[in-house]
Protein backbone atom coordinates (compact mmCIF):
# COMPACT_ATOMS: atom_id res chain seq x y z
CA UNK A 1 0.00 0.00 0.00
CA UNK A 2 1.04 3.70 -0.36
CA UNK A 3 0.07 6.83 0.97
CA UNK A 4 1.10 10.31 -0.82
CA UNK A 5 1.13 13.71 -0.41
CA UNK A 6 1.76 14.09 3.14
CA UNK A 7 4.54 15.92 5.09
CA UNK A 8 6.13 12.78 6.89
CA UNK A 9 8.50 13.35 10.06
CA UNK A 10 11.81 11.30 8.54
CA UNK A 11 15.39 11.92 10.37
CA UNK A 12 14.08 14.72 13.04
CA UNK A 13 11.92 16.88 9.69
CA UNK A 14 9.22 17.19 7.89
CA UNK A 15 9.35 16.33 3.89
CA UNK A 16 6.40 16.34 1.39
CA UNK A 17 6.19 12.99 -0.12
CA UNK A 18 4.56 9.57 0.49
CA UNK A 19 5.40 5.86 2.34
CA UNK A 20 5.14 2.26 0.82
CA UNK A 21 4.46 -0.06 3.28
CA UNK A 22 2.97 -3.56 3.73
CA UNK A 23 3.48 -4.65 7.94
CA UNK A 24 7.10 -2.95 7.43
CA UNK A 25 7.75 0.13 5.94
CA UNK A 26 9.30 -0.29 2.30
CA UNK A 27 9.85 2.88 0.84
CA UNK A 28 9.66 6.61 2.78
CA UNK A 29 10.29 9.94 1.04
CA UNK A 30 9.75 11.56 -2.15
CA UNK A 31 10.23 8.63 -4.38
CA UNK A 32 6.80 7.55 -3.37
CA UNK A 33 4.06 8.43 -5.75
CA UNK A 34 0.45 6.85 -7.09
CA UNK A 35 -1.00 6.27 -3.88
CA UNK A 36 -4.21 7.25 -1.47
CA UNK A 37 -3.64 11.35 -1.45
CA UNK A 38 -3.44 12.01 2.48
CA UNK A 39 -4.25 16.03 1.61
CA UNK A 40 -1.33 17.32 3.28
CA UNK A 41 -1.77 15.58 6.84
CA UNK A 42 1.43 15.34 8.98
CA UNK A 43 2.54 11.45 8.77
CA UNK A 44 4.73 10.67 11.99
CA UNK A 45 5.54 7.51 13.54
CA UNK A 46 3.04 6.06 16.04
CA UNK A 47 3.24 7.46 19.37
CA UNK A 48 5.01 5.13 22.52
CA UNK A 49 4.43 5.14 26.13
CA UNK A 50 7.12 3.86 27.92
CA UNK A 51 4.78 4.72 31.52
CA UNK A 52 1.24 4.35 31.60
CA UNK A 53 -0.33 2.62 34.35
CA UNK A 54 -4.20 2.61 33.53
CA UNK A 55 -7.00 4.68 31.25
CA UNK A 56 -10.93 4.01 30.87
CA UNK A 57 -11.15 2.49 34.09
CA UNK A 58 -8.79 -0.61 33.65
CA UNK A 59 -5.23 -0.89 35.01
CA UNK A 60 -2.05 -2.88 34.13
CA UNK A 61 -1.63 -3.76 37.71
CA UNK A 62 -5.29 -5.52 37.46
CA UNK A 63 -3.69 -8.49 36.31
CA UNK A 64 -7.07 -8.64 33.64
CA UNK A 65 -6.85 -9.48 30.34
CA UNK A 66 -9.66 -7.86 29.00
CA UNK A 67 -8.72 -4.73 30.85
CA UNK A 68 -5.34 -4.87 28.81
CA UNK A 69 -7.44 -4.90 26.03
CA UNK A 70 -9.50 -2.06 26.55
CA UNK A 71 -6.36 -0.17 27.17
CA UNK A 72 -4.70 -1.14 24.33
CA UNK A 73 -7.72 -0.01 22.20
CA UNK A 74 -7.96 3.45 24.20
CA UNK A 75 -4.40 3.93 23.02
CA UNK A 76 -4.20 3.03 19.69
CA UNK A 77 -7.63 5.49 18.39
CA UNK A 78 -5.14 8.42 20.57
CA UNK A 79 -2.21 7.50 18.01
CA UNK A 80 -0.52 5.67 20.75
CA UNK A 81 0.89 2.55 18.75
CA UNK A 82 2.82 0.91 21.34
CA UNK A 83 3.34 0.87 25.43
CA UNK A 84 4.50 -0.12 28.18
CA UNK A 85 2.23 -1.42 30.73
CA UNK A 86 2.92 0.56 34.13
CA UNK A 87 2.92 -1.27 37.24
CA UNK A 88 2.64 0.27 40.92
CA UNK A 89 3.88 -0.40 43.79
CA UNK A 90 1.85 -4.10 45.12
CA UNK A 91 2.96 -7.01 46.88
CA UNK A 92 4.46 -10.20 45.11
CA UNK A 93 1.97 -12.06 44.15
CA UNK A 94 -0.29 -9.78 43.00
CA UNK A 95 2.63 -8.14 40.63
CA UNK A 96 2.91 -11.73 39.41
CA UNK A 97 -0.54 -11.75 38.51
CA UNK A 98 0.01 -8.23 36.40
CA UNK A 99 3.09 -10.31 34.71
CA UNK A 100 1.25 -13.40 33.69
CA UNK A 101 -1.83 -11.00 32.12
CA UNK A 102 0.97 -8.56 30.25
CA UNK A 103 3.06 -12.17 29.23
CA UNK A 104 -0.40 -13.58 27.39
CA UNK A 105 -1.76 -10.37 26.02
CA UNK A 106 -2.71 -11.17 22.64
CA UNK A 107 -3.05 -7.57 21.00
CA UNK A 108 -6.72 -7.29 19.15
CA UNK A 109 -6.54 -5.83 15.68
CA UNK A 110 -7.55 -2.42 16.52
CA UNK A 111 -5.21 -2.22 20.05
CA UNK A 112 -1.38 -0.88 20.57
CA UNK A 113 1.36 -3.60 21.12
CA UNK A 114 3.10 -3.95 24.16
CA UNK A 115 6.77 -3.17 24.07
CA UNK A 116 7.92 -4.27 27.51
CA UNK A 117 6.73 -3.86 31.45
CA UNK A 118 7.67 -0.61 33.08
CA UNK A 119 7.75 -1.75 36.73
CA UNK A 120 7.51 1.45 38.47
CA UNK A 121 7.92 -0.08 42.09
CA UNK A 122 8.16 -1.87 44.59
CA UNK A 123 12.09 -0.74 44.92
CA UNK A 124 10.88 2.98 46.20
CA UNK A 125 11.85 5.53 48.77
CA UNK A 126 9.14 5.59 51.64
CA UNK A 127 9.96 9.44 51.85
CA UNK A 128 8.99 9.94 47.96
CA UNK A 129 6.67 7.13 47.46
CA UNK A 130 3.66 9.76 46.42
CA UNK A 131 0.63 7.99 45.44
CA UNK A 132 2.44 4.65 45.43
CA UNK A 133 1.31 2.28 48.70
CA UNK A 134 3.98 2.62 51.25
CA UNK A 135 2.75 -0.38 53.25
CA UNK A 136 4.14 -2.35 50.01
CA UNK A 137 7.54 -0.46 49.62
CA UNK A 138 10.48 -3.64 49.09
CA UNK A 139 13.90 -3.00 49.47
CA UNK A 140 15.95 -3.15 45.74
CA UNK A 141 16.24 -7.15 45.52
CA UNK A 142 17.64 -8.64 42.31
CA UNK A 143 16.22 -12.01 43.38
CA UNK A 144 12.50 -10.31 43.25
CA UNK A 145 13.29 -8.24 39.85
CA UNK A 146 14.04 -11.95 38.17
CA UNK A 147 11.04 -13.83 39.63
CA UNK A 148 9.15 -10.72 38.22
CA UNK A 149 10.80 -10.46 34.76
CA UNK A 150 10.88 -14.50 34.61
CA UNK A 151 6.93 -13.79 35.18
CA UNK A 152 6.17 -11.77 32.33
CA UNK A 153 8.09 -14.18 29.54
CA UNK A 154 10.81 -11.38 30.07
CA UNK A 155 9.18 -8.73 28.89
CA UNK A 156 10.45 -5.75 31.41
CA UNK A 157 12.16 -3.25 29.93
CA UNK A 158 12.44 -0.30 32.56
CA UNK A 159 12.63 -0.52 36.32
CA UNK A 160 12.06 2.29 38.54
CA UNK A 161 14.69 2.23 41.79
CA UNK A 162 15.66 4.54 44.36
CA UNK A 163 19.66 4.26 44.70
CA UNK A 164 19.79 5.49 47.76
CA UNK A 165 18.15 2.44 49.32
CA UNK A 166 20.01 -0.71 50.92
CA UNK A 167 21.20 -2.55 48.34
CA UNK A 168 20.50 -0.30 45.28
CA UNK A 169 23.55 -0.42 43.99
CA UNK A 170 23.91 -3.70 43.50
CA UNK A 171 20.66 -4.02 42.29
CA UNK A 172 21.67 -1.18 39.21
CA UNK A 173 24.67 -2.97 38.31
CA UNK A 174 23.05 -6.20 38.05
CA UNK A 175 19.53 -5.19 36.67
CA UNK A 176 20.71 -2.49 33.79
CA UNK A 177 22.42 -5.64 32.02
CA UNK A 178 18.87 -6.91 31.75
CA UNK A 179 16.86 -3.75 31.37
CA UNK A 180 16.75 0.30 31.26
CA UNK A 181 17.27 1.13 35.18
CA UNK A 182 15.78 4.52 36.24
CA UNK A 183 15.71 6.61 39.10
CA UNK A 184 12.63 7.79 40.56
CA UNK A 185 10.85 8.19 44.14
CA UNK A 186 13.86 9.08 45.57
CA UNK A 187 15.38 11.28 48.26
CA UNK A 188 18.81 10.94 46.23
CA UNK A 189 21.49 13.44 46.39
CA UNK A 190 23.81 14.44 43.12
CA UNK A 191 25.86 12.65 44.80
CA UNK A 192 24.38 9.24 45.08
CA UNK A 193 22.30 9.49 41.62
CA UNK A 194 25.64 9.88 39.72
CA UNK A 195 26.85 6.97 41.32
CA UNK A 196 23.76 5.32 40.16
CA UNK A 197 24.11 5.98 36.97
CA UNK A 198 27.96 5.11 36.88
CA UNK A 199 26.58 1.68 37.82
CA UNK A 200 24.30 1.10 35.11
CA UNK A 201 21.43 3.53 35.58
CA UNK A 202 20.50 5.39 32.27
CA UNK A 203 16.88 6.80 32.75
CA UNK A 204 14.85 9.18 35.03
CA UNK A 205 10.83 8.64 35.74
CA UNK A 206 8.74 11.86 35.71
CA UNK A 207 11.73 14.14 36.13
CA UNK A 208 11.19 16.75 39.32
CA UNK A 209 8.18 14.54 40.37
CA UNK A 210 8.75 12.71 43.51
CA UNK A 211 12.56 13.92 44.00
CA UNK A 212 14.97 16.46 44.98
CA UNK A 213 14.20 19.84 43.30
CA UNK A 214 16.92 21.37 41.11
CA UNK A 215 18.84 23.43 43.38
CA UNK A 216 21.70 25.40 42.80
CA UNK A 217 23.72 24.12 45.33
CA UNK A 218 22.20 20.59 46.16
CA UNK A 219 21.51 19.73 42.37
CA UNK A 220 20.34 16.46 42.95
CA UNK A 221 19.07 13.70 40.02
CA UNK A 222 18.16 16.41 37.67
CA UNK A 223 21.66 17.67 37.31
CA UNK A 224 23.14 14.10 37.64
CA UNK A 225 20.89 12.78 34.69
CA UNK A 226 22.06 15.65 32.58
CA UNK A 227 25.89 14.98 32.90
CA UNK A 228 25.04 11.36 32.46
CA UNK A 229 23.09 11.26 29.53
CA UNK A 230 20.41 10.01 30.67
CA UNK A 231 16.95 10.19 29.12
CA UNK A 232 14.43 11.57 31.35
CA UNK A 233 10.51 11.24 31.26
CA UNK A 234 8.81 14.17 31.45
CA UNK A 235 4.89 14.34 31.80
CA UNK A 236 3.16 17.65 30.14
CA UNK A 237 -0.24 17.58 31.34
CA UNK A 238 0.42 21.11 32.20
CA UNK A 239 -0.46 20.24 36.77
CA UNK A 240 2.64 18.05 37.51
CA UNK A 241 5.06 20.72 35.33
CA UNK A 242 4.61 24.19 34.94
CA UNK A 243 5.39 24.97 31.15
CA UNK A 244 8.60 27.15 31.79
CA UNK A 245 9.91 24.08 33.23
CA UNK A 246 8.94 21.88 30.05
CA UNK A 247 10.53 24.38 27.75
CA UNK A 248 13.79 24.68 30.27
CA UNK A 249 13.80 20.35 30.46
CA UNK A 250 13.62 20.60 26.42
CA UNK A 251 16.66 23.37 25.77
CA UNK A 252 18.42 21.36 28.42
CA UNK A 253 18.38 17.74 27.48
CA UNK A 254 17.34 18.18 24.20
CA UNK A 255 16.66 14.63 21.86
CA UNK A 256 17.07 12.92 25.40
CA UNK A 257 13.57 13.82 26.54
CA UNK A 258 10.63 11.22 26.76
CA UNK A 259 7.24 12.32 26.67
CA UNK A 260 4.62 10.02 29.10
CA UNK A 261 1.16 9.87 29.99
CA UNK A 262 1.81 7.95 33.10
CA UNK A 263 -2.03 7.90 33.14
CA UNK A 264 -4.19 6.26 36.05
CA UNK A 265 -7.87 4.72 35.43
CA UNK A 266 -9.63 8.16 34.92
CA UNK A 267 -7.74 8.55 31.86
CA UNK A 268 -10.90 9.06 29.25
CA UNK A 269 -13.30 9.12 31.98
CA UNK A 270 -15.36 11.40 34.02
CA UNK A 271 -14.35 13.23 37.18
CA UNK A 272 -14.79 11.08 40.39
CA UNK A 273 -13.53 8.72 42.56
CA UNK A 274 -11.01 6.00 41.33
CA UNK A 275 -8.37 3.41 42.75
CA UNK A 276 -4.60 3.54 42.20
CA UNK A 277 -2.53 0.40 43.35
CA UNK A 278 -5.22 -0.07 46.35
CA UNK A 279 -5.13 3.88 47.36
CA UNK A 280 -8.14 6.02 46.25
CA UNK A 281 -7.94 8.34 44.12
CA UNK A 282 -10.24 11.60 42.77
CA UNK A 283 -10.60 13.49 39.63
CA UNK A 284 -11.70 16.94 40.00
CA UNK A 285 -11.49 18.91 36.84
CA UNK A 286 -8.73 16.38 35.22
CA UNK A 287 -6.69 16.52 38.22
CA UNK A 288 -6.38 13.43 39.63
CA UNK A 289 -5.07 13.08 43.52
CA UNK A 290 -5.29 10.97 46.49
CA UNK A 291 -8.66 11.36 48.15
CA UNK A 292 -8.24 13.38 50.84
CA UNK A 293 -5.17 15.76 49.49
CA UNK A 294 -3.00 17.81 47.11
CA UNK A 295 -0.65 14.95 46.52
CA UNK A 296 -0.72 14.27 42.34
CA UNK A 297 -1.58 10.60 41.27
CA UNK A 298 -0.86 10.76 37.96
CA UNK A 299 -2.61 11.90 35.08
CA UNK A 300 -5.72 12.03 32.90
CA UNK A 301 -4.49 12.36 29.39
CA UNK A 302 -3.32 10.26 26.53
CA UNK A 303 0.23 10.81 25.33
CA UNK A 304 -1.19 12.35 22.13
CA UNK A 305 -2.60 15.06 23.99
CA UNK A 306 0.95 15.21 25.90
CA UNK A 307 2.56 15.99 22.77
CA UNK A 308 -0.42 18.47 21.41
CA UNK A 309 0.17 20.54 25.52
CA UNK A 310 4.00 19.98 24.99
CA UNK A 311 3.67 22.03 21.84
CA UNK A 312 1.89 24.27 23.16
CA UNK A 313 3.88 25.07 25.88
CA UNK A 314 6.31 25.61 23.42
CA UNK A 315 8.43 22.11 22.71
CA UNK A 316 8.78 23.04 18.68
CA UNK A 317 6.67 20.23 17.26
CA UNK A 318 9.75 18.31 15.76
CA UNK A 319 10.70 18.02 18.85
CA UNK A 320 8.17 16.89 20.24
CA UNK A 321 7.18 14.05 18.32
CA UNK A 322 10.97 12.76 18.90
CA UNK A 323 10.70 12.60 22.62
CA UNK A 324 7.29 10.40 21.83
CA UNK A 325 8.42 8.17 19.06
CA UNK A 326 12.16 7.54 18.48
CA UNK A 327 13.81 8.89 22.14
CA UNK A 328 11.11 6.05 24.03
CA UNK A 329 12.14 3.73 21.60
CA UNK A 330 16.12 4.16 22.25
CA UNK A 331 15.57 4.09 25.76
CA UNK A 332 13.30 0.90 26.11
CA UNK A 333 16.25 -1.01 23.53
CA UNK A 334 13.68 -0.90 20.92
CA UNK A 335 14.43 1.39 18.40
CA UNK A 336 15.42 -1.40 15.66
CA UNK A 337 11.37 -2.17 15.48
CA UNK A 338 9.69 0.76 16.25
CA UNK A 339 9.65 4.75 16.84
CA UNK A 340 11.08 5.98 13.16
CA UNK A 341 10.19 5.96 10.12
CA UNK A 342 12.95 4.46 8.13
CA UNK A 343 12.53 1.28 5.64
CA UNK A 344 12.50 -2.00 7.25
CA UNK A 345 10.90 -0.47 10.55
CA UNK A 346 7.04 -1.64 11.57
CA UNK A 347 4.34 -0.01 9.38
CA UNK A 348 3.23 1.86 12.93
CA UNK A 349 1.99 5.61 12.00
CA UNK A 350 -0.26 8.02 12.52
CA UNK A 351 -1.84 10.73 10.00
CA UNK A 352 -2.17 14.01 11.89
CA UNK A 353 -4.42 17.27 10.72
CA UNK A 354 -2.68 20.44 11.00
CA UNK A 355 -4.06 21.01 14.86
CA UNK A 356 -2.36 17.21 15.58
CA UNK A 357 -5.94 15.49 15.86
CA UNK A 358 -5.54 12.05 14.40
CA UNK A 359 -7.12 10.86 11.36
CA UNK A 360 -6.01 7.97 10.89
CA UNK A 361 -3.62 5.05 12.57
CA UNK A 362 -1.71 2.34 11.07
CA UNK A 363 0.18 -0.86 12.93
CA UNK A 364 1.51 -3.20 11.67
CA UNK A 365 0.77 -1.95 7.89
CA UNK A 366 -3.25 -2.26 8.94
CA UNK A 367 -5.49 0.76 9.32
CA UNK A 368 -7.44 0.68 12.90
CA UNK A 369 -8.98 3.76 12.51
């Protein structure tokens, strides 16, 4: 099949021209002509969350197949074309039953594929836990990690860990030769998060959300992810980041950002009173927090409309779409499948009107809407 006169997002830019594609992409640029005329929509490559735990009432920690489902299919019509199912912070066996689910998902025709498991906890700081259930906090255990990833067929790709914990260390070096380690919920210093990621660390979740502020003499993981490398998740609903801060993260760590959701079960629902990893939860007004208090849950949007705020807030739209397509990719170890749009690559993209509503999705070379 072939699509034609669009402006398709190829190495970092927009050209005019067309894709050939049949599950992989087979031809990308100007060189393709004669096909269905897509009237000048933007053609990027489908969208990935690398940390999403929930939307239309279902969540990954559920351990419920059909509530994969109906996530996957929530994503997919957003221009979301892949994921990572989010996990929070439970005990053992009921994280095994979130595995097992995520390990036989069978993706329906019109859902996004899973790329991998984010397991955002257990391996948390009680100080920064946030809306994560302190009562299940575990110390970083390698032994737990492997019964977990062993679990889910070995499908984790990112693990959230707070290196200042007992044992963290060891837990880094160990775990970032089998996945992306990241730091999050964490009291860490500069100090200790450089360490981190001289162990094997290469990732931050939600950057300035449930750590150290960015201080100009106690820098803390913000500076030590920035003279690491690191790619660092940033979520642009606009309530956890105040858009200065998304324009400073941007200038600052440039093609290392990641755009997430990191969405929670009112995701594409109406405001009221939800559950988040056995805490309750309430939406007021898209703001979702725990019952009770001021303390953010997590969000209510889609990572399409992440990228449509981020661009608002003024993340130039090239930019944007990198930090929620190829940057994920690279930093789930997946970019040789997905996240570009480059010959050989999966057929996974999205058609785009000029105010970045979708209007249409493609995965796997097959239209689902």
């Amino acid at each position: 099949m072939k699509i034609t006169n669009a402006k398709v997002f190829v190495n970092g830019k927009f050209e005019t021209g067309g894709i050939a594609f049949s599950d992989r992409i087979e031809a990308i640029g100007q060189a393709v002509s004669d096909g269905v005329d897509a009237q000048g929509c933007y053609l990027i490559p489908g969208l990935i969350d690398v940390h999403t735990h929930a939307a239309l009432g279902a969540d990954a920690s559920d351990g419920d197949p059909a509530g994969l489902i109906t996530m996957s299919r929530y994503y997919a019509a957003e221009g979301v074309t892949s994921w990572c199912p989010t996990t929070m912070t439970l005990k053992e066996p009921e994280l095994t039953n979130a595995m097992h689910a995520i390990r036989d998902f069978e993706r329906p025709s019109d859902g996004a594929k899973i790329a991998g498991v984010h397991l955002e906890g257990p391996f948390l700081s009680l100080k920064k836990c946030g809306a994560q259930n302190p009562d299940n906090l575990h110390v970083p255990d390698v032994d737990l990690f492997t019964r977990l990833n062993r679990a889910s067929g070995g499908r984790v790709r990112l693990v959230t860990v707070a290196p200042e914990e007992p044992n963290a260390m060891e837990f880094i070096r160990e775990v970032s030769k089998v996945c992306t380690v990241s730091i999050g919920h964490t009291t860490a210093s500069y100090d200790v998060a450089s360490k981190a990621y001289a162990a094997g660390a290469s990732h931050a979740t939600h950057l300035f959300n449930a750590m150290p502020p960015l201080a100009h003499r106690e820098p803390g993981v913000v500076a030590a992810a920035m003279d690491a490398g690191a790619t660092v998740e940033l979520i642009t609903d606009g309530l956890h980041i105040h858009p200065a801060v998304v324009r400073l993260v941007h200038r600052l760590f440039g093609e290392k950002l990641v755009l997430i959701s990191d969405s929670l079960r009112c995701a594409g629902m109406p405001d009221g009173d939800y559950e988040l990893g056995g805490q309750p939860i309430t939406m007021k007004n898209g703001k979702a927090t725990l019952t009770g208090t001021d303390t953010l849950a997590g969000s209510s949007i889609h990572l399409m409309e992440g990228l449509r705020r981020a661009v608002r807030f003024g993340v130039p739209l090239e930019a944007a779409i990198l930090a929620a397509t190829r940057t994920p990719a690279k930093a789930i170890g997946a970019a040789d499948r997905i996240g570009s749009l480059e010959p050989g690559m999966a057929a996974d993209f999205v058609l785009l009107d000029p105010d970045l509503r979708v209007k249409a999705v493609y995965i796997d070379g097959a239209a689902i809407s």
